[in-house]
PDB file of N, CA and C in Angstrom:
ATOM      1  N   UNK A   1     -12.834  24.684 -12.246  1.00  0.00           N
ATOM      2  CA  UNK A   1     -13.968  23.809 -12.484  1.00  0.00           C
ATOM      3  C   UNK A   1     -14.710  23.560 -11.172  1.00  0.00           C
ATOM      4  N   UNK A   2     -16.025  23.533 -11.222  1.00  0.00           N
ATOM      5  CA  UNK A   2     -16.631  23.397 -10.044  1.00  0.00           C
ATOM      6  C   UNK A   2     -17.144  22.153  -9.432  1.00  0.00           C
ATOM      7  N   UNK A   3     -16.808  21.321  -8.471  1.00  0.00           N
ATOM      8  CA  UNK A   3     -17.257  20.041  -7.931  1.00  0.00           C
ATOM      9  C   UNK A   3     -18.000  19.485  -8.403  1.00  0.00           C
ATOM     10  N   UNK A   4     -18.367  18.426  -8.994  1.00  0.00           N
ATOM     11  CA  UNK A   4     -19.250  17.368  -8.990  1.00  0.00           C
ATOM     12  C   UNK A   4     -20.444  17.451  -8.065  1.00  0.00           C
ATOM     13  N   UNK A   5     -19.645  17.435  -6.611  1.00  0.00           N
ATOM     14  CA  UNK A   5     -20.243  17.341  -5.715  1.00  0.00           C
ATOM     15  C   UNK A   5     -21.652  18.646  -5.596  1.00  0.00           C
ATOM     16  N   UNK A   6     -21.330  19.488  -6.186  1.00  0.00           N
ATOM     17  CA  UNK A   6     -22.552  20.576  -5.907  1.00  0.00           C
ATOM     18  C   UNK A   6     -23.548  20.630  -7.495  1.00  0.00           C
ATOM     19  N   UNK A   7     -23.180  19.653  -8.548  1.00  0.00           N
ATOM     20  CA  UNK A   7     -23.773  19.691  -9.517  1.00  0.00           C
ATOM     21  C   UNK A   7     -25.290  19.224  -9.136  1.00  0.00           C
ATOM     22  N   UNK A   8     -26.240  20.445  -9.681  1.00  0.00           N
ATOM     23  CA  UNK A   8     -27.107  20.119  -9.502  1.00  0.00           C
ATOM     24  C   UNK A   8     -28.313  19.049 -10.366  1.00  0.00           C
ATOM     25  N   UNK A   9     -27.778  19.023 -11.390  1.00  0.00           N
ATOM     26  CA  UNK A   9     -28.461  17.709 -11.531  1.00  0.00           C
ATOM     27  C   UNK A   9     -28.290  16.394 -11.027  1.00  0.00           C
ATOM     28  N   UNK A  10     -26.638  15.963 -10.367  1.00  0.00           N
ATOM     29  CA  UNK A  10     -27.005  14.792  -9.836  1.00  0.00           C
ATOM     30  C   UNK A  10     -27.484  15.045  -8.550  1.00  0.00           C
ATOM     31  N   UNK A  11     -27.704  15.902  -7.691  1.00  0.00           N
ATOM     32  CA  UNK A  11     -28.231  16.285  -6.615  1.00  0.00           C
ATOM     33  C   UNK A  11     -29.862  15.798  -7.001  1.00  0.00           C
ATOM     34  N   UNK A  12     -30.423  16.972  -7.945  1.00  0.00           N
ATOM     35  CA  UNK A  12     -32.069  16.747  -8.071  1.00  0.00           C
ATOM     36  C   UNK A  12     -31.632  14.682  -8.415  1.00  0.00           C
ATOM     37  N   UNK A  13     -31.064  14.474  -8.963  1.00  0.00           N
ATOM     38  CA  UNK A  13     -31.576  12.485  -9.377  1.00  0.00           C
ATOM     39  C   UNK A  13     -31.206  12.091  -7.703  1.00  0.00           C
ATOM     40  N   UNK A  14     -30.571  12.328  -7.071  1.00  0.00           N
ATOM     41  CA  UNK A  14     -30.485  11.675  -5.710  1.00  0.00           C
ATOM     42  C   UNK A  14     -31.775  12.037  -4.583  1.00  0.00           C
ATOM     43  N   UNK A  15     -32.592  13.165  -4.830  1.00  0.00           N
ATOM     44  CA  UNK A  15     -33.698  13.569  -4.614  1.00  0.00           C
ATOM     45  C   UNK A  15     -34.963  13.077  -5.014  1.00  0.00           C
ATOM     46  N   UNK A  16     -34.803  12.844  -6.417  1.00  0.00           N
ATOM     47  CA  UNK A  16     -35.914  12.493  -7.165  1.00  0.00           C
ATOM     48  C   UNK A  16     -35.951  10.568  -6.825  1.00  0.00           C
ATOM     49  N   UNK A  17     -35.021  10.341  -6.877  1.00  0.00           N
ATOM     50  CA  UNK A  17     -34.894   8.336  -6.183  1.00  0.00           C
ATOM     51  C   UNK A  17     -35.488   8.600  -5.010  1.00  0.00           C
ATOM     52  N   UNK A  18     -34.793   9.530  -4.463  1.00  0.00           N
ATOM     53  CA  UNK A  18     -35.441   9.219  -2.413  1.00  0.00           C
ATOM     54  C   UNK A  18     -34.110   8.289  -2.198  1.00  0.00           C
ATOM     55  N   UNK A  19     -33.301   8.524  -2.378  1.00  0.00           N
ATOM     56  CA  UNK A  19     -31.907   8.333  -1.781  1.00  0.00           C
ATOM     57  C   UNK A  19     -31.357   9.025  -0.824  1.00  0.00           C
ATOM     58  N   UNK A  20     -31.744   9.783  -0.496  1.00  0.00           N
ATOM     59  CA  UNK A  20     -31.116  10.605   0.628  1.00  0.00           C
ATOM     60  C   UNK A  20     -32.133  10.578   2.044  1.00  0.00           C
ATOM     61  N   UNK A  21     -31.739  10.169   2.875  1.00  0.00           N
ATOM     62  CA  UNK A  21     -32.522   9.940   4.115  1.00  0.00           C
ATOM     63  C   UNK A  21     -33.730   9.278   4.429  1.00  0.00           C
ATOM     64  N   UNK A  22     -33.704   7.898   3.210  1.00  0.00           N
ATOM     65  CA  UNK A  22     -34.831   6.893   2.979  1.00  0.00           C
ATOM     66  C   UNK A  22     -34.692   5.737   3.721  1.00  0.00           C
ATOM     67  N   UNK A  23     -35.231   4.614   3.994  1.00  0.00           N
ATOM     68  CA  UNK A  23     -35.160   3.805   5.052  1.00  0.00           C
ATOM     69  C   UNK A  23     -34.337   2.885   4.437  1.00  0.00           C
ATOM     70  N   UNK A  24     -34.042   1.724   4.990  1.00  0.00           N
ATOM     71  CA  UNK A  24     -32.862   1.132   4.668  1.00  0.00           C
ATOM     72  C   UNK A  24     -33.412  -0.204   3.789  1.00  0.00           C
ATOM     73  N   UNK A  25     -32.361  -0.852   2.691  1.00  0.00           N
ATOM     74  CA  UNK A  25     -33.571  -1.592   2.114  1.00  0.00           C
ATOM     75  C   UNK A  25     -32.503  -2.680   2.039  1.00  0.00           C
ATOM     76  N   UNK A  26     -33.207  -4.014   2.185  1.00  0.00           N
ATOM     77  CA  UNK A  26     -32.430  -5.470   2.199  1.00  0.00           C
ATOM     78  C   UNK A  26     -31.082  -5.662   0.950  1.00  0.00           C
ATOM     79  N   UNK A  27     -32.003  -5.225  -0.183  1.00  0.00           N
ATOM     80  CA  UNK A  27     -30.695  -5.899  -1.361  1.00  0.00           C
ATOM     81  C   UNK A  27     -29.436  -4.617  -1.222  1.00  0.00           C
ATOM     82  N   UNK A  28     -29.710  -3.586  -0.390  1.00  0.00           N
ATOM     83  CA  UNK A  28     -28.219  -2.354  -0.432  1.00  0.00           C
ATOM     84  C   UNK A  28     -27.660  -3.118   0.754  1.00  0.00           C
ATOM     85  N   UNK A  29     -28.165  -3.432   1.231  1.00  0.00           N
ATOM     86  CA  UNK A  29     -27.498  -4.440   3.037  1.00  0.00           C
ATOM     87  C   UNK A  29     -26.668  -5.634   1.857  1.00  0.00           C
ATOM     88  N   UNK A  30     -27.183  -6.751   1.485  1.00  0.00           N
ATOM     89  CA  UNK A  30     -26.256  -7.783   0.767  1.00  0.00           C
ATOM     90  C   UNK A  30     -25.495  -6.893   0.058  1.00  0.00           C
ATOM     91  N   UNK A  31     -25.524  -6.067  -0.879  1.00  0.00           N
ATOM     92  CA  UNK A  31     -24.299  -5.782  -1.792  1.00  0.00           C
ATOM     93  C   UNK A  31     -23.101  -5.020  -0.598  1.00  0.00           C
ATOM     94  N   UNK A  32     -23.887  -4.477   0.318  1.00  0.00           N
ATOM     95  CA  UNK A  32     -22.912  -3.814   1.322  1.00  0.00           C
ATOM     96  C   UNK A  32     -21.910  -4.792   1.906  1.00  0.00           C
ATOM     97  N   UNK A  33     -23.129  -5.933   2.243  1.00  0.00           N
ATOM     98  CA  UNK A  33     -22.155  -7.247   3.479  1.00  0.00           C
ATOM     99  C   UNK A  33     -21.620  -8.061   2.470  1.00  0.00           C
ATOM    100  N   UNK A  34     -21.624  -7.963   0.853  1.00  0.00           N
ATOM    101  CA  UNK A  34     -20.960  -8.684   0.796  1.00  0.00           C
ATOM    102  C   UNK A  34     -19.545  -7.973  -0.235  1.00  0.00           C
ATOM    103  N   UNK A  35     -19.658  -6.607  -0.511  1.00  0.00           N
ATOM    104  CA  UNK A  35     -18.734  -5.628  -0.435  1.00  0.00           C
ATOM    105  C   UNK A  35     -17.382  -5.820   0.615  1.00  0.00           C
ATOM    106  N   UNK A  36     -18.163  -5.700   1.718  1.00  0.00           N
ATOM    107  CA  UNK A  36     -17.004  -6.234   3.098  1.00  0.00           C
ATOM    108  C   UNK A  36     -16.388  -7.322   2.987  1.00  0.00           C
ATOM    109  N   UNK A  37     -17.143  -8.335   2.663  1.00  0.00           N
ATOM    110  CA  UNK A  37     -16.545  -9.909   2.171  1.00  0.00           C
ATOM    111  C   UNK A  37     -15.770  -9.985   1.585  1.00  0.00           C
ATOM    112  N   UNK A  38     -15.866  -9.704   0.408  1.00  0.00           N
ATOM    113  CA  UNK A  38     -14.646  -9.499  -0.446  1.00  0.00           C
ATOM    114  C   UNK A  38     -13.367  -9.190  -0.508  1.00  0.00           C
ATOM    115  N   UNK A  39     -13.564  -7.619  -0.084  1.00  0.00           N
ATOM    116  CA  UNK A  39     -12.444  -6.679   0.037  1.00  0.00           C
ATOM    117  C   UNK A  39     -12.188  -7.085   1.698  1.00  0.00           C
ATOM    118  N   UNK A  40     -12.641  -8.105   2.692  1.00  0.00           N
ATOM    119  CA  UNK A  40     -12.201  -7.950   3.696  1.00  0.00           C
ATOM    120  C   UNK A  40     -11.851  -6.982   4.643  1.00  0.00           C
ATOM    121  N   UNK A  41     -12.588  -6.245   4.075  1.00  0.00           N
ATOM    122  CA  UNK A  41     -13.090  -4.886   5.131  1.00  0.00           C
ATOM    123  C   UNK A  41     -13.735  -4.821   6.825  1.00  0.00           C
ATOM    124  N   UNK A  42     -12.974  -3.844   7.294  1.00  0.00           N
ATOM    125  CA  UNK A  42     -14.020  -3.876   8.619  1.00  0.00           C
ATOM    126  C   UNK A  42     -15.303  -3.012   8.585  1.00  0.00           C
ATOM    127  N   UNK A  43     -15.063  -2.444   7.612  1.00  0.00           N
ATOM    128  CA  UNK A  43     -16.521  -1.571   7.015  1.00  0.00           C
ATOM    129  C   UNK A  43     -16.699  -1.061   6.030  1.00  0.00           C
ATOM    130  N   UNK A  44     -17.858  -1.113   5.202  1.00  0.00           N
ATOM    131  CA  UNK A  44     -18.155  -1.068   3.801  1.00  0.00           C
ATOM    132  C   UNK A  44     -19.443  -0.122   4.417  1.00  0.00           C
ATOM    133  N   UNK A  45     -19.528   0.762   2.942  1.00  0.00           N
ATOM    134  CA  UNK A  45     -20.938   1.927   2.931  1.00  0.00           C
ATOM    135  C   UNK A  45     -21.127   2.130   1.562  1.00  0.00           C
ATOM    136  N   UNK A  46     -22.379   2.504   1.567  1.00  0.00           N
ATOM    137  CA  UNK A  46     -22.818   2.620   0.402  1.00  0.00           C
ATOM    138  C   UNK A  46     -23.433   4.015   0.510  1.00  0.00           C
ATOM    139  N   UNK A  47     -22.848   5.470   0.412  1.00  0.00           N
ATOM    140  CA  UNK A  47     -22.891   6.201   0.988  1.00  0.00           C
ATOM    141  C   UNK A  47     -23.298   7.244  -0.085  1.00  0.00           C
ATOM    142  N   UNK A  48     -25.279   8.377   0.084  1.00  0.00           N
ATOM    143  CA  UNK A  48     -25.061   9.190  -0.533  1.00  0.00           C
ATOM    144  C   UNK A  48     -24.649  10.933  -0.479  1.00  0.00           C
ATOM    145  N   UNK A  49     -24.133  11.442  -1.364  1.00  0.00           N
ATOM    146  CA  UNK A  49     -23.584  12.458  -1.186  1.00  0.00           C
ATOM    147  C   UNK A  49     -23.972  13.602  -1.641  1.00  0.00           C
ATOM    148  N   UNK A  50     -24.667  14.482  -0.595  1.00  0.00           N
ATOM    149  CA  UNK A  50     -25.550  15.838  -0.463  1.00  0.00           C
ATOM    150  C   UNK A  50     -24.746  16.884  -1.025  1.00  0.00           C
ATOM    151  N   UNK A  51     -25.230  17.686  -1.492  1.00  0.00           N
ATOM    152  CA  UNK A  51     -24.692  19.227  -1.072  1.00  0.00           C
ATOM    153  C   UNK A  51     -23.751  19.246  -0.146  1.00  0.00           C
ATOM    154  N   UNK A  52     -23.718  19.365   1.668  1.00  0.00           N
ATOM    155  CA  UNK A  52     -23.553  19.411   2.774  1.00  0.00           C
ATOM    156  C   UNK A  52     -23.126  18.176   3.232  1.00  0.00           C
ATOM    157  N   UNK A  53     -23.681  17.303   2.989  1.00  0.00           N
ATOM    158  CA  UNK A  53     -23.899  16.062   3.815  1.00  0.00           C
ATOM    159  C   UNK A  53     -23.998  14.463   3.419  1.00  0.00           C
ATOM    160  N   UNK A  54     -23.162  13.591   3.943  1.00  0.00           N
ATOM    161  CA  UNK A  54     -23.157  12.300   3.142  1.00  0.00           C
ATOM    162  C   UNK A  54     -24.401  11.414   4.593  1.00  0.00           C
ATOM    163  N   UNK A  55     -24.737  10.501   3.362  1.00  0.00           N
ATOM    164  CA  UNK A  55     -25.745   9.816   4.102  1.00  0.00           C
ATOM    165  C   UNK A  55     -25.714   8.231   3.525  1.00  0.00           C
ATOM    166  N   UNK A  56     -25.481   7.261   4.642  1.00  0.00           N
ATOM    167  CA  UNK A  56     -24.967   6.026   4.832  1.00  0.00           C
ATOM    168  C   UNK A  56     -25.889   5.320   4.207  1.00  0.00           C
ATOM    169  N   UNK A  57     -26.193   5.298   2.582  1.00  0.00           N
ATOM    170  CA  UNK A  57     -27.795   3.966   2.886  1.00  0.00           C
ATOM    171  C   UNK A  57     -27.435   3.324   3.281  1.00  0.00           C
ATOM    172  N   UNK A  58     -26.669   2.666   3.210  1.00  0.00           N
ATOM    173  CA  UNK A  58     -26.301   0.853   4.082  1.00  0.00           C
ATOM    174  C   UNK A  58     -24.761   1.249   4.003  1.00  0.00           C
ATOM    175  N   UNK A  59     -24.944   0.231   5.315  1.00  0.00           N
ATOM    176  CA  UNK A  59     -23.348  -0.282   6.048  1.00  0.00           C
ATOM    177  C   UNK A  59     -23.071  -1.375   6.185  1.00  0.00           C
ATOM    178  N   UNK A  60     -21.847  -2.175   6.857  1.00  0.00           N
ATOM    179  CA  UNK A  60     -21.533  -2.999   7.178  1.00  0.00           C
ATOM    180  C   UNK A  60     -20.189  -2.596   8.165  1.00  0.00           C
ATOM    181  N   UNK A  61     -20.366  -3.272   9.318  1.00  0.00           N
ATOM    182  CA  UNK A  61     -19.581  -2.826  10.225  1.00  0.00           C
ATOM    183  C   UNK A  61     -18.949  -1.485  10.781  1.00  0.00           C
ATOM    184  N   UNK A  62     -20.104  -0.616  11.056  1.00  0.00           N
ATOM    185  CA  UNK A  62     -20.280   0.622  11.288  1.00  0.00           C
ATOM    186  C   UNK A  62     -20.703   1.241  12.347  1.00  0.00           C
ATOM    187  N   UNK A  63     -19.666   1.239  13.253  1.00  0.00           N
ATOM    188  CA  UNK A  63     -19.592   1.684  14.659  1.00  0.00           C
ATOM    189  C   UNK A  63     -20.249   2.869  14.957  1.00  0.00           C
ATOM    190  N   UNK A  64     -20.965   2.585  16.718  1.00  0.00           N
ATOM    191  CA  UNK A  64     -21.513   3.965  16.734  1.00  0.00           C
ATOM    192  C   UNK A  64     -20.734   5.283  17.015  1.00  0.00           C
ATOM    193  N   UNK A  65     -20.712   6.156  17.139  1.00  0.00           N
ATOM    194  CA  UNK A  65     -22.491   6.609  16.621  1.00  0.00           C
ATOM    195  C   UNK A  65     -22.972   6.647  15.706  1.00  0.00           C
ATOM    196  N   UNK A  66     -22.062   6.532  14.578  1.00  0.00           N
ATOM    197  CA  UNK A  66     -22.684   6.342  12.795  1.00  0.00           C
ATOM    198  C   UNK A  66     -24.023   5.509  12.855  1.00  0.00           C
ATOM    199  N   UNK A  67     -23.878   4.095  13.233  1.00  0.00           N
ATOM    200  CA  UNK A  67     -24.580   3.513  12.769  1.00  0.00           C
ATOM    201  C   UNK A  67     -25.914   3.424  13.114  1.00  0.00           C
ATOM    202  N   UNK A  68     -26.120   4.704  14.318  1.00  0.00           N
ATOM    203  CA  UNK A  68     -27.356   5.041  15.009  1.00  0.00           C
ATOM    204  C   UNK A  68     -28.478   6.104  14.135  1.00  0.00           C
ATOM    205  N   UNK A  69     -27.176   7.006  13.830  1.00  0.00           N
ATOM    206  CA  UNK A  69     -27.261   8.387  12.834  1.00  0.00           C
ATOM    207  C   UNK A  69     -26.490   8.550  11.690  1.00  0.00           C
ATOM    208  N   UNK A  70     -26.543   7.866  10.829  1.00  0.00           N
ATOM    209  CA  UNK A  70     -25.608   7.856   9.414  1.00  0.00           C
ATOM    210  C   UNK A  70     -25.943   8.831   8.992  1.00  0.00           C
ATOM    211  N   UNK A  71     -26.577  10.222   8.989  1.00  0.00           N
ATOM    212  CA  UNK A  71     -25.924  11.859   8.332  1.00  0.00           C
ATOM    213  C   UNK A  71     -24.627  11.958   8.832  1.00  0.00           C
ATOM    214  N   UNK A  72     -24.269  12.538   8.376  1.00  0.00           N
ATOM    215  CA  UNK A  72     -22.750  12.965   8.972  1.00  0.00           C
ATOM    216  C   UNK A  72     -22.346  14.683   7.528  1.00  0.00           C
ATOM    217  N   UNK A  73     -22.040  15.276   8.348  1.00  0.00           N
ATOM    218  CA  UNK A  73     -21.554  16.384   7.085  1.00  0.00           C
ATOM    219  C   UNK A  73     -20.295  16.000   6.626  1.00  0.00           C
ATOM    220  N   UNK A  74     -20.341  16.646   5.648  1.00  0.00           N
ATOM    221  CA  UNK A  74     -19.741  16.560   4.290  1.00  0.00           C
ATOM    222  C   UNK A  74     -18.284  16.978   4.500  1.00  0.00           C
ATOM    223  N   UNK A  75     -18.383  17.981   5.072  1.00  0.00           N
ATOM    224  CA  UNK A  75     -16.431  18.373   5.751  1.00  0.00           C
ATOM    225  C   UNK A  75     -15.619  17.153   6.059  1.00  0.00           C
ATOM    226  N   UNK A  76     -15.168  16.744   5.904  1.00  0.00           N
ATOM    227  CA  UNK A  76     -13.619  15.622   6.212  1.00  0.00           C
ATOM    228  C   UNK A  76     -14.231  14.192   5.286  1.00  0.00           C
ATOM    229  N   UNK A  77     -14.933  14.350   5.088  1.00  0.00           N
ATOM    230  CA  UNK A  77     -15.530  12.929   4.241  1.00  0.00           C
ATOM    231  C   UNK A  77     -14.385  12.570   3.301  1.00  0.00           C
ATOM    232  N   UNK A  78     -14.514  11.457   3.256  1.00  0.00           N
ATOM    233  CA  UNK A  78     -14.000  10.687   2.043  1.00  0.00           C
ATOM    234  C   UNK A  78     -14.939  10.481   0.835  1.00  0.00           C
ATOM    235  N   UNK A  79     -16.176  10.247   1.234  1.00  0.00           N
ATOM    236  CA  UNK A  79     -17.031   9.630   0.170  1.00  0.00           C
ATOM    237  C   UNK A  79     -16.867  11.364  -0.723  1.00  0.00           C
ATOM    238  N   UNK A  80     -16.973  12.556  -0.911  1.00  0.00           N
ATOM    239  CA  UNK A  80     -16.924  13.587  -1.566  1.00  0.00           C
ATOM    240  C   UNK A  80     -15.757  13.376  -2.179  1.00  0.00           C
ATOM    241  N   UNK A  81     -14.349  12.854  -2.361  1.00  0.00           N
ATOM    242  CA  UNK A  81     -13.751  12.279  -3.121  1.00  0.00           C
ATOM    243  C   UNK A  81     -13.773  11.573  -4.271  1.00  0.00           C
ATOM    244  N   UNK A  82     -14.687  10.580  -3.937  1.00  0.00           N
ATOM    245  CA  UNK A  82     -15.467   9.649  -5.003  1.00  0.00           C
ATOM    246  C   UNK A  82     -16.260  10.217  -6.170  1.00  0.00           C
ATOM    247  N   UNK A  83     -17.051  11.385  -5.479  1.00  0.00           N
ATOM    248  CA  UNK A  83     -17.564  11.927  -6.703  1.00  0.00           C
ATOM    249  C   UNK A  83     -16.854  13.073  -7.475  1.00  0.00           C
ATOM    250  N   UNK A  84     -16.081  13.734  -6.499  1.00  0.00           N
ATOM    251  CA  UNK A  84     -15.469  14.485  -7.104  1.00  0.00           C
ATOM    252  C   UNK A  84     -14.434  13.682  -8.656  1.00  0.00           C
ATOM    253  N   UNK A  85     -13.670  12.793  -7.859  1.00  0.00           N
ATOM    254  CA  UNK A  85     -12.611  11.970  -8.885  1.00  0.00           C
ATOM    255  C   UNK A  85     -13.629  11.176  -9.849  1.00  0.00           C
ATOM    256  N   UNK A  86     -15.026  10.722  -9.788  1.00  0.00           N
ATOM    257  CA  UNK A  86     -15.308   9.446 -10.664  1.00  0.00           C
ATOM    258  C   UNK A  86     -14.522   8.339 -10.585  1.00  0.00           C
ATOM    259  N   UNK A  87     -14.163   7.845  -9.235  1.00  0.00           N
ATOM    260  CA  UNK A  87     -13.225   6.521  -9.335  1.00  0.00           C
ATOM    261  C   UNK A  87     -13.572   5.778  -8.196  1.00  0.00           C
ATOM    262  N   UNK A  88     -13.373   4.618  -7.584  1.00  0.00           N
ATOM    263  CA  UNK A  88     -13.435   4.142  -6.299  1.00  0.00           C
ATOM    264  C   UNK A  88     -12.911   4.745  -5.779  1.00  0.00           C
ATOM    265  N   UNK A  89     -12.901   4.317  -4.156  1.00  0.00           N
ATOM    266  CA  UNK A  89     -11.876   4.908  -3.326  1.00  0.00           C
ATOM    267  C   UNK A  89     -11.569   3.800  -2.359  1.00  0.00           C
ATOM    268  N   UNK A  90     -10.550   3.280  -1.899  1.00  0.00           N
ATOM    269  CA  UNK A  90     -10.547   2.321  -1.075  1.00  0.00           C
ATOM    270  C   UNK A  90      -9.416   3.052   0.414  1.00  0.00           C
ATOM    271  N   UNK A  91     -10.019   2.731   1.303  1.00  0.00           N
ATOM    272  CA  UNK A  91      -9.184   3.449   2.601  1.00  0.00           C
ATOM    273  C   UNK A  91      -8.896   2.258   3.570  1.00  0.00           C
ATOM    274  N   UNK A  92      -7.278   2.113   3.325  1.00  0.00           N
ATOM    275  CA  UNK A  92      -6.613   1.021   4.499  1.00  0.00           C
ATOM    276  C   UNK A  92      -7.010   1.195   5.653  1.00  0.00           C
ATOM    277  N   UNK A  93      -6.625   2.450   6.492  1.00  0.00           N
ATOM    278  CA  UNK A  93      -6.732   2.802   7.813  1.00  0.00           C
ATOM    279  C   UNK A  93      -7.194   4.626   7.498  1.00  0.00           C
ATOM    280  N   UNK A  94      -8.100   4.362   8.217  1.00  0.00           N
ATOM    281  CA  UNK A  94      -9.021   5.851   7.511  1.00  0.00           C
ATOM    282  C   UNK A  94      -8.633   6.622   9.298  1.00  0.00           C
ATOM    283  N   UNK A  95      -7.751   5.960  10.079  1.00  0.00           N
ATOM    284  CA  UNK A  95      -7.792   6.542  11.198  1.00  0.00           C
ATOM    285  C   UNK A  95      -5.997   7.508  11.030  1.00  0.00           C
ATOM    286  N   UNK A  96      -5.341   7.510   9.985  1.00  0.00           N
ATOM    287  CA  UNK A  96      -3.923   7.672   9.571  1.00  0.00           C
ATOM    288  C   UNK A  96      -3.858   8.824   8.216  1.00  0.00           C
TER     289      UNK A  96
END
């Protein structure tokens, strides 16, 4: 079966929004900061996922250099998980 991740129709709807490399917008910042709140996170993203490449709309506590340049490719990601499975994903220590 072939990835989620390369299906091209949710690709064209993440295109067709302007979700992918669009400027950053206030109400994805609150659901982000208060994402972190909750779950008591040191960082929360709301992260979309390219072909190639995941892209940060909003963060919360997102060290640089991410938070200068939120592209980042798609190789070692976690967020390509998410779509692949259809489930959350929650990561204790994403450094382990």
């Amino acid at each position: 079966m072939d990835s989620p991740v390369f299906d091209e129709q949710r690709l064209s709807v993440l295109r067709d929004l302007a979700l992918l490399e669009s400027e950053k917008k206030t109400l994805y910042d609150h659901l982000t900061a208060l994402a972190q709140t909750v779950l008591g996170a040191k960082v929360a993203l709301m992260s979309m996922v390219a072909r190639d490449f995941q892209f940060f709309k909003s963060f919360a506590g997102l060290p640089e250099p991410y938070a200068s340049n939120p592209r980042t490719p798609l190789a070692g990601s976690f967020c390509q998980h998410v779509v692949d499975d259809n489930a959350p994903l929650i990561v204790d220590d994403a450094l382990r």
